[in-house]
PDB file of N, CA and C in Angstrom:
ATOM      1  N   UNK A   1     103.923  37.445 292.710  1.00  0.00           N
ATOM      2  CA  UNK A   1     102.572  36.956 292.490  1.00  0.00           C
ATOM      3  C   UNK A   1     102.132  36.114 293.685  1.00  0.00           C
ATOM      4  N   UNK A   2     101.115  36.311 294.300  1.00  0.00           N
ATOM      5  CA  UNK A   2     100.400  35.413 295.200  1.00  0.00           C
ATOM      6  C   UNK A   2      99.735  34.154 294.921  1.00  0.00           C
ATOM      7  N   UNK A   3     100.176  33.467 295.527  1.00  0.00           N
ATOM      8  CA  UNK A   3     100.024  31.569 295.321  1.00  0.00           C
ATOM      9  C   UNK A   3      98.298  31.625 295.538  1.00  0.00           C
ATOM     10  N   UNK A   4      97.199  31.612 294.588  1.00  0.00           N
ATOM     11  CA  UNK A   4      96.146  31.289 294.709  1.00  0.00           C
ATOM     12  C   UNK A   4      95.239  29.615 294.955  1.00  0.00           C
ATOM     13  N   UNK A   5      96.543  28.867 295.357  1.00  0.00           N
ATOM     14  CA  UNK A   5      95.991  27.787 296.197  1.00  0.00           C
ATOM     15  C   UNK A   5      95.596  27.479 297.290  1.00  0.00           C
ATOM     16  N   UNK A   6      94.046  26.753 297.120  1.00  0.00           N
ATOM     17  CA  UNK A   6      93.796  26.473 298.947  1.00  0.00           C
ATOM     18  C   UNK A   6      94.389  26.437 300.008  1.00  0.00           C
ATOM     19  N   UNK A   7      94.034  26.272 301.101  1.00  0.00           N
ATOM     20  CA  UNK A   7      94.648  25.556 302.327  1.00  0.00           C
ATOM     21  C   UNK A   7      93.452  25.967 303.162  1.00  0.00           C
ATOM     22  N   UNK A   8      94.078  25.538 304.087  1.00  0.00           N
ATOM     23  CA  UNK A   8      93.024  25.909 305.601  1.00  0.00           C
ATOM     24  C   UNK A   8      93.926  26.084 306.696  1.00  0.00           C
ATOM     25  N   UNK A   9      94.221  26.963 307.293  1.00  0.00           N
ATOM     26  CA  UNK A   9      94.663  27.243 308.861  1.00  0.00           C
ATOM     27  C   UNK A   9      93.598  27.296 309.712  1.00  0.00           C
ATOM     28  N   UNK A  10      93.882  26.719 311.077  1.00  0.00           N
ATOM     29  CA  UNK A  10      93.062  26.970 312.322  1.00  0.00           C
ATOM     30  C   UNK A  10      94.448  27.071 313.079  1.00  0.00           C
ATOM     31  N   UNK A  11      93.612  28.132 314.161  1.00  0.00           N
ATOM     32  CA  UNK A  11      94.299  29.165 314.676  1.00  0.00           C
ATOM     33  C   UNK A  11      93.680  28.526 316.210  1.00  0.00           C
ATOM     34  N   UNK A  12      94.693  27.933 317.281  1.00  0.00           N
ATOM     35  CA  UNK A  12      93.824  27.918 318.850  1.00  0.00           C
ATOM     36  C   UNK A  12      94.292  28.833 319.785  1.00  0.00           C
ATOM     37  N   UNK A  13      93.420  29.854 319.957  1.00  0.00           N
ATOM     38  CA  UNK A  13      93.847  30.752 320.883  1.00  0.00           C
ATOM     39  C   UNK A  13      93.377  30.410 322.228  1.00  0.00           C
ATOM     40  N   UNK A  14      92.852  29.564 322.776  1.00  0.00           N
ATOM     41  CA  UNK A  14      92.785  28.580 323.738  1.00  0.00           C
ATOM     42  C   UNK A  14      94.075  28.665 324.549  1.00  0.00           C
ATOM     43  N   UNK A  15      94.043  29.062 325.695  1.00  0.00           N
ATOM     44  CA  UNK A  15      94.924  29.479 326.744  1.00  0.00           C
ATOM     45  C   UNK A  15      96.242  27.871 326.730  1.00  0.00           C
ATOM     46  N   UNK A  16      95.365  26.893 326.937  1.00  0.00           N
ATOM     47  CA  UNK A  16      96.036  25.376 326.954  1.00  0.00           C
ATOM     48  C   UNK A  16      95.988  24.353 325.639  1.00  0.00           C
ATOM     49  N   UNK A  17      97.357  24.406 325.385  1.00  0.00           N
ATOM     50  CA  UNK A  17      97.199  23.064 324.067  1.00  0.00           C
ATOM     51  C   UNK A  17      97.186  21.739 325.080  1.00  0.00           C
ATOM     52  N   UNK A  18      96.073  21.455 323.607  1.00  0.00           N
ATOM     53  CA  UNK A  18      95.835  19.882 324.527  1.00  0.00           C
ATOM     54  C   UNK A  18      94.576  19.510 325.379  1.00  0.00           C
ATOM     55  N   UNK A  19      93.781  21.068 325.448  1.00  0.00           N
ATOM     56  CA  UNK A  19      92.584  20.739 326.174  1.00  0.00           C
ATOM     57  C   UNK A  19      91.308  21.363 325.122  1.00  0.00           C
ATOM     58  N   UNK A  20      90.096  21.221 325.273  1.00  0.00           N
ATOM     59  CA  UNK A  20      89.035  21.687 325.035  1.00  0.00           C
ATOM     60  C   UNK A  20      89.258  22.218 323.221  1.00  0.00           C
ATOM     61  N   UNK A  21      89.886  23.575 323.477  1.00  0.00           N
ATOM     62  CA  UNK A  21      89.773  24.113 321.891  1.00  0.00           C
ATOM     63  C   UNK A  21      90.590  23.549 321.192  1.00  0.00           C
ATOM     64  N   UNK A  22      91.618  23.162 321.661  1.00  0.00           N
ATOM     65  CA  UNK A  22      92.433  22.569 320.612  1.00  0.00           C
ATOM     66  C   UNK A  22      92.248  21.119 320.247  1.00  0.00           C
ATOM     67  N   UNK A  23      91.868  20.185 320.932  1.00  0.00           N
ATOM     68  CA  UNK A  23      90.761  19.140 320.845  1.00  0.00           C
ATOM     69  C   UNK A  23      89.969  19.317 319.691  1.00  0.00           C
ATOM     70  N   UNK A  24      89.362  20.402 319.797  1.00  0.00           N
ATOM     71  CA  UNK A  24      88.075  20.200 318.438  1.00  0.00           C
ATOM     72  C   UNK A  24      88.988  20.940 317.239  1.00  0.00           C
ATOM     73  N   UNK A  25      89.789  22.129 317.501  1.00  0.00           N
ATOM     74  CA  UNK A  25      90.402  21.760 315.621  1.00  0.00           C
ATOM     75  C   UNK A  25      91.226  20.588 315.510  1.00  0.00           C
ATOM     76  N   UNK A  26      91.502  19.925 316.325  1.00  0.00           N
ATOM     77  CA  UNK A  26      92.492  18.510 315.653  1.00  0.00           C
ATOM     78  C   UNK A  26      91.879  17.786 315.325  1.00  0.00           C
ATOM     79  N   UNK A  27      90.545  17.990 315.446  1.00  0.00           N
ATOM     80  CA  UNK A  27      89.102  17.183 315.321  1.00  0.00           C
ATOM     81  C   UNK A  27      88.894  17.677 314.054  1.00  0.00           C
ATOM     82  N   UNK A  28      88.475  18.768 313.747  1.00  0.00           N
ATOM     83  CA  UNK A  28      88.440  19.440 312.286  1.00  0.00           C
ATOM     84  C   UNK A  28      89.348  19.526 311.317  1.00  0.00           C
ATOM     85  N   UNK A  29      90.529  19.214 311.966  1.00  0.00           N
ATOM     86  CA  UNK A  29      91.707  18.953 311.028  1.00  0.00           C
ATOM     87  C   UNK A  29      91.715  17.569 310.701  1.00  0.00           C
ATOM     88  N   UNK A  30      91.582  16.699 311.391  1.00  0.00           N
ATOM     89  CA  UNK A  30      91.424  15.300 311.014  1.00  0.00           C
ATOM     90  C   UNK A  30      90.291  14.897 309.802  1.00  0.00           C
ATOM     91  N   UNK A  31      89.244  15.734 310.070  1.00  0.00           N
ATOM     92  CA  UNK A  31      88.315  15.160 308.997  1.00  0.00           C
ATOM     93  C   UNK A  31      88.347  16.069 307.698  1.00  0.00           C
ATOM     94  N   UNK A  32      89.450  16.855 307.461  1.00  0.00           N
ATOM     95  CA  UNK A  32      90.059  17.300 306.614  1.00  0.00           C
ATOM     96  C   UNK A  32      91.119  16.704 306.113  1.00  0.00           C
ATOM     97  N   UNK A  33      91.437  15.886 306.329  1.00  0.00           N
ATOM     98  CA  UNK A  33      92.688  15.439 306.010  1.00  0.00           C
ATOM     99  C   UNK A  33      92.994  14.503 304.532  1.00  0.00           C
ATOM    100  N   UNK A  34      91.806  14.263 304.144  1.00  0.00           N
ATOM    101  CA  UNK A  34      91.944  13.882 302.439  1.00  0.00           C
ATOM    102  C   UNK A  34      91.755  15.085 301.443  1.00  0.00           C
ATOM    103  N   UNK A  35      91.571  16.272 302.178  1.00  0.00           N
ATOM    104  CA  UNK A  35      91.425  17.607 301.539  1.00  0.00           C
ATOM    105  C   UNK A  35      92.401  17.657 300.375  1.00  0.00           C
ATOM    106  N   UNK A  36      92.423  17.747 299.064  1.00  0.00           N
ATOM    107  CA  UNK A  36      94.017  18.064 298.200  1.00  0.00           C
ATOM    108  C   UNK A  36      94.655  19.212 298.186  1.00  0.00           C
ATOM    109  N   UNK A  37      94.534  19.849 299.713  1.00  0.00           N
ATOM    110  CA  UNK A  37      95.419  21.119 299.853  1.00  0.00           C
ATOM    111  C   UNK A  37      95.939  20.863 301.328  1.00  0.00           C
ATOM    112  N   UNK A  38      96.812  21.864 301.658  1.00  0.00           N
ATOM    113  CA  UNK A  38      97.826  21.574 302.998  1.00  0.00           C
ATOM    114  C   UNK A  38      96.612  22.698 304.125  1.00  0.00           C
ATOM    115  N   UNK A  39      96.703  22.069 305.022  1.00  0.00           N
ATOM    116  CA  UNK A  39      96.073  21.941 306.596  1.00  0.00           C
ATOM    117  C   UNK A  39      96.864  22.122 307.692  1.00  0.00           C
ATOM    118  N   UNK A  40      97.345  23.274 308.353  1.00  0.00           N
ATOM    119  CA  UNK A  40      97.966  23.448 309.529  1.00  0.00           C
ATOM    120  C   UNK A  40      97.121  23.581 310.998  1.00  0.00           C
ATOM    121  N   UNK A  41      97.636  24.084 311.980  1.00  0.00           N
ATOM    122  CA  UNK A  41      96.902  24.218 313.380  1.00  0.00           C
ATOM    123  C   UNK A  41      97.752  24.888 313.693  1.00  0.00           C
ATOM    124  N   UNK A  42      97.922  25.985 314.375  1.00  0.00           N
ATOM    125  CA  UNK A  42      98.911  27.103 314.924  1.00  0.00           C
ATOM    126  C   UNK A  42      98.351  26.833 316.454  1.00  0.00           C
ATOM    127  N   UNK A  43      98.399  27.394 317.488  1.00  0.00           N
ATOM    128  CA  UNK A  43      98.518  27.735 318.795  1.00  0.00           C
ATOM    129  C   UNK A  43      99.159  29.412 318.601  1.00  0.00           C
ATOM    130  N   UNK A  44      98.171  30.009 319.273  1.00  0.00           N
ATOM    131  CA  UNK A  44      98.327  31.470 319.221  1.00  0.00           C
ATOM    132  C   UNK A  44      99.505  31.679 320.372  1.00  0.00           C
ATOM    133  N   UNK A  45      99.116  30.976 321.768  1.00  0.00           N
ATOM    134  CA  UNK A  45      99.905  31.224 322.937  1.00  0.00           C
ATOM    135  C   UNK A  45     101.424  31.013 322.191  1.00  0.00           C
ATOM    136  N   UNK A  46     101.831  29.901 321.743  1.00  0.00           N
ATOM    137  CA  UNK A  46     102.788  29.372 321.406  1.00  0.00           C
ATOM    138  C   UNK A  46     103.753  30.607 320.216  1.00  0.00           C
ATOM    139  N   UNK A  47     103.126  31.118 319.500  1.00  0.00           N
ATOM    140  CA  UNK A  47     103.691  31.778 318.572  1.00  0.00           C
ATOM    141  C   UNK A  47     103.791  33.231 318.972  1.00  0.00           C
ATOM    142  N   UNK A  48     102.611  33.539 320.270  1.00  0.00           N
ATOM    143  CA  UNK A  48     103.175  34.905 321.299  1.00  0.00           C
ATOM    144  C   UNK A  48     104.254  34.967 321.911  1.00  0.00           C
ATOM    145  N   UNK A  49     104.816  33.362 322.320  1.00  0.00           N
ATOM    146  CA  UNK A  49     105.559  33.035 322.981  1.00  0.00           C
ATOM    147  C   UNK A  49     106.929  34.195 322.283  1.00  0.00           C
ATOM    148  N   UNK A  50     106.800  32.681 320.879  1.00  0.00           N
ATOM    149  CA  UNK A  50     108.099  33.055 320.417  1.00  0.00           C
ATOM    150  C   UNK A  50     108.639  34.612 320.016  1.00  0.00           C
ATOM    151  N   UNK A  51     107.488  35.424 319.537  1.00  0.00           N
ATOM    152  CA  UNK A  51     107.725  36.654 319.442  1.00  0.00           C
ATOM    153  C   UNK A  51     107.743  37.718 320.439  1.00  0.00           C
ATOM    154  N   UNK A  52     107.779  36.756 322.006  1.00  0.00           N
ATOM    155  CA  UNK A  52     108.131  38.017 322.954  1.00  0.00           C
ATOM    156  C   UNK A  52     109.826  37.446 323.050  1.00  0.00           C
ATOM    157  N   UNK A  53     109.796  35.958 323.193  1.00  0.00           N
ATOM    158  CA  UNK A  53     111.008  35.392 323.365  1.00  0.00           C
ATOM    159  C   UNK A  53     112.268  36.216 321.998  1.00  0.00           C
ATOM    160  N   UNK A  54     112.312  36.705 321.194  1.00  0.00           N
ATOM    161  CA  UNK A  54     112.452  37.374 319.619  1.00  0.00           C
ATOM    162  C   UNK A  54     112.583  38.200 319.981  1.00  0.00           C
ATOM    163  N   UNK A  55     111.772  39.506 320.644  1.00  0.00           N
ATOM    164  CA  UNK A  55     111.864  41.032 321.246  1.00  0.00           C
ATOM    165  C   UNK A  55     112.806  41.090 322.656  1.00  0.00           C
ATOM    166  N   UNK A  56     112.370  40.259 323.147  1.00  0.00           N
ATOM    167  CA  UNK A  56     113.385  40.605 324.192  1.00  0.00           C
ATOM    168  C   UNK A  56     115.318  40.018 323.385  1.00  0.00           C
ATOM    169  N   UNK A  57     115.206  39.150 323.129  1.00  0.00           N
ATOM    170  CA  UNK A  57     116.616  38.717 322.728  1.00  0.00           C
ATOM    171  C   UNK A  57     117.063  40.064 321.903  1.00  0.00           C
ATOM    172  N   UNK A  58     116.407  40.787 321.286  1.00  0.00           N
ATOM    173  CA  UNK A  58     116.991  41.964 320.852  1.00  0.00           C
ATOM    174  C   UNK A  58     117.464  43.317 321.399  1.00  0.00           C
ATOM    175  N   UNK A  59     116.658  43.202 322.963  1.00  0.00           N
ATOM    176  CA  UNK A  59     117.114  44.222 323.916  1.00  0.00           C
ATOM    177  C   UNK A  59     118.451  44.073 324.168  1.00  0.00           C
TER     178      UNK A  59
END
């Protein structure tokens, strides 16, 4: 069964964490933050990372 509780993800596909886009969802995540559901921020670069870093270790 699928968990039909809120949340919110933001996703920064913003080349650099730490500048410009990711700035404004930590901004949008912040004024979410009395929300009564869970609130993440991913980095797209970061999680490409790990899944080339993942494919190659399997070669």
């Amino acid at each position: 069964m699928i968990d039909s509780k809120p949340f919110a993800m933001f996703f920064n596909a913003g080349p650099r964490k730490g500048w410009n886009t990711h700035k404004m969802l930590e901004a949008a995540k912040r004024a979410h933050r009395d929300a009564q559901f869970p609130i993440d921020l991913a980095n797209a670069r970061a999680l490409g990372k790990r899944l080339v870093e993942k494919a190659v270790a399997r070669m």
